[in-house]
Structures are given as C-alpha cells and as structure tokens.
C-alpha atoms as a PDB file:
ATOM      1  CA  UNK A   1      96.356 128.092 124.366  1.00  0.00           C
ATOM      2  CA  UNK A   2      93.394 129.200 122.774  1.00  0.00           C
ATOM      3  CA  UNK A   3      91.255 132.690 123.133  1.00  0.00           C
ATOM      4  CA  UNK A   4      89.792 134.299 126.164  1.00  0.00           C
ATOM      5  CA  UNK A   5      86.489 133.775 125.127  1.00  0.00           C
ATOM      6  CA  UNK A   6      82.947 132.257 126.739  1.00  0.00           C
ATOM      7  CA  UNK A   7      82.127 129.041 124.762  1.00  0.00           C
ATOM      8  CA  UNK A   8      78.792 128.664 123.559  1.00  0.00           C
ATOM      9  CA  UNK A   9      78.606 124.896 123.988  1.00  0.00           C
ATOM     10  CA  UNK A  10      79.704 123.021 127.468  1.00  0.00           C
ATOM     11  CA  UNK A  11      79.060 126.287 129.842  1.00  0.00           C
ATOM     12  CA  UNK A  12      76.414 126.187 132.595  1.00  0.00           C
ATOM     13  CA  UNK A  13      75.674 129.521 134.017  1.00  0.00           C
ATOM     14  CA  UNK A  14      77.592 131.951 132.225  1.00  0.00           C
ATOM     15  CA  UNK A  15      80.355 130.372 130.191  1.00  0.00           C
ATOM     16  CA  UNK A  16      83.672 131.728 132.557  1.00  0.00           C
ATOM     17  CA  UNK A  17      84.407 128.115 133.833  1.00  0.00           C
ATOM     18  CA  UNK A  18      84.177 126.444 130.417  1.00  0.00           C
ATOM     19  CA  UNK A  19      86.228 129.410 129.147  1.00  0.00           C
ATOM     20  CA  UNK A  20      88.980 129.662 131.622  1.00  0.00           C
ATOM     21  CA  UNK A  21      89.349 125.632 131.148  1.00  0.00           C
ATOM     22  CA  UNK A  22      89.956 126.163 127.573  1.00  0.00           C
ATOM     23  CA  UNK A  23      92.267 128.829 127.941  1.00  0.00           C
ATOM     24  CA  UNK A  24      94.362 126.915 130.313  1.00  0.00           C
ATOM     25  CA  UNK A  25      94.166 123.531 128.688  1.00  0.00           C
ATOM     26  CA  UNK A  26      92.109 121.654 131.692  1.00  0.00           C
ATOM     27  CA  UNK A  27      88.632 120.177 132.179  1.00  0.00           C
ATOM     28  CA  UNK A  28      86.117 122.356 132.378  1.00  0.00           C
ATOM     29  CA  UNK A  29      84.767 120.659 135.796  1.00  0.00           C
ATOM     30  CA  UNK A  30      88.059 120.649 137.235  1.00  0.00           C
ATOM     31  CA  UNK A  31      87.678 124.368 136.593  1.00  0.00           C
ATOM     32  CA  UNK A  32      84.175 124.434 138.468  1.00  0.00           C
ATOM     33  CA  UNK A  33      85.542 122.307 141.547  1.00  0.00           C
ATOM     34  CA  UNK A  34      88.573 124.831 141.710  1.00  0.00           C
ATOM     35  CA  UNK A  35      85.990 128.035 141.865  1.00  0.00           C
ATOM     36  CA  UNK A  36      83.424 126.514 144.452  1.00  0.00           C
ATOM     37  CA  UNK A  37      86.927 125.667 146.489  1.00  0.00           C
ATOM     38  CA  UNK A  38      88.197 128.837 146.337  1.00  0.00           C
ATOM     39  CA  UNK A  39      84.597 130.556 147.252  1.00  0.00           C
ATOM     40  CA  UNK A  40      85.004 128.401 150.652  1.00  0.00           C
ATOM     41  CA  UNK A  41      87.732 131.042 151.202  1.00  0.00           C
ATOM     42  CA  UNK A  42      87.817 134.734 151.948  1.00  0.00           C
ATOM     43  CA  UNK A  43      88.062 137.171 148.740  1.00  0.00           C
ATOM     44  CA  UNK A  44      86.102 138.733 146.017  1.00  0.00           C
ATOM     45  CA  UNK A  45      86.150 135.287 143.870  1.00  0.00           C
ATOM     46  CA  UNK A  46      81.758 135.607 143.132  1.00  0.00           C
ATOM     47  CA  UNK A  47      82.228 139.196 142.232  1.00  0.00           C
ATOM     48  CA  UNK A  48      85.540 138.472 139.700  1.00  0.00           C
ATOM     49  CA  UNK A  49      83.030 135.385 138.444  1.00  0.00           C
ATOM     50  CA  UNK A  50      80.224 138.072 137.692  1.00  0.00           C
ATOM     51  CA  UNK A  51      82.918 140.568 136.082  1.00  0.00           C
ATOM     52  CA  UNK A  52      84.163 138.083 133.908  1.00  0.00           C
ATOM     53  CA  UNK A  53      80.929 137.013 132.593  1.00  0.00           C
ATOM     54  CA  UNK A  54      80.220 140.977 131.418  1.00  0.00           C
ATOM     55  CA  UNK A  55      83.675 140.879 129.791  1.00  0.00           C
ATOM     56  CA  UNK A  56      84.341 138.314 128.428  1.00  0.00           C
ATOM     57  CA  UNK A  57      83.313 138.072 125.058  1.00  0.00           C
ATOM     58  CA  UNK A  58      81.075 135.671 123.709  1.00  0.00           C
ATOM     59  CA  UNK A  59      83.214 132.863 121.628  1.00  0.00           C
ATOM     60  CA  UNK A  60      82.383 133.164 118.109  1.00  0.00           C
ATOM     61  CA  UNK A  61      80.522 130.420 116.198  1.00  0.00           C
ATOM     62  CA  UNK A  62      81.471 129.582 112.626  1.00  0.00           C
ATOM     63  CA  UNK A  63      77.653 129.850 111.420  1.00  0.00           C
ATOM     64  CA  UNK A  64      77.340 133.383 112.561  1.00  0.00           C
ATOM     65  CA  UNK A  65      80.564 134.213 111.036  1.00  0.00           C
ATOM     66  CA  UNK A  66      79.375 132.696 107.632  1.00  0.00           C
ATOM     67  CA  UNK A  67      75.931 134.002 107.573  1.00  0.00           C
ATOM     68  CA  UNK A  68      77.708 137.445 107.996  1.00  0.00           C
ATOM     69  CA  UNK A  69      80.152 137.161 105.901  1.00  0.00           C
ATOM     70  CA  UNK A  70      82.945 137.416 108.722  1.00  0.00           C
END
C-alpha cells in the first residue's frame, strides 16, 4: 500500500477518490461509484469528502522534488 496522498495525475475534483484508490489498491472509478453510493445514504460522507481534500496532502512529484533539491 502506498501513501495517503492526493495524486496529481488521474483525480477529477479534488484528488480524494484517486487517492483513496491508490491507497487501497483498487480503481480509482470503482472508488468514485462507491462514494456517490454511499452519498445515496444518510451520514456526513460530502463533508468527510471536503475534509479530506484540506488534509490530505498533495502527492509529491519527482520534478518538484529535483528542482528543489528534495
């Protein structure tokens, strides 16, 4: 399993989808049917989606890390 990060390439709104489906080893659009399912039922699962995209940290590219000297 890789980092809890937001992927910079295959993300459509905010990256937590594309993320999470890394994380967990499953397509990212398997990911993205499982939210909109789970937004048919009762809960807070928008306002986790919104919290995750503030904290969740950006996943880091290897350019920036080379032009930095990271």
């Amino acid at each position: 399993m890789s980092a809890l990060a937001r992927p910079r390439d295959g993300r459509w709104i905010g990256g937590v989808c594309a993320g999470l489906a890394r994380r967990f080893g499953i397509s990212a659009n398997t990911m993205r049917i499982i939210f909109v399912v789970s937004c048919l039922l009762p809960g807070p699962q928008f306002l986790l989606y919104l919290a995750l995209w503030v904290l969740l940290p950006n996943e880091k590219s290897s350019t920036a890390s080379a032009a930095t000297g990271w």
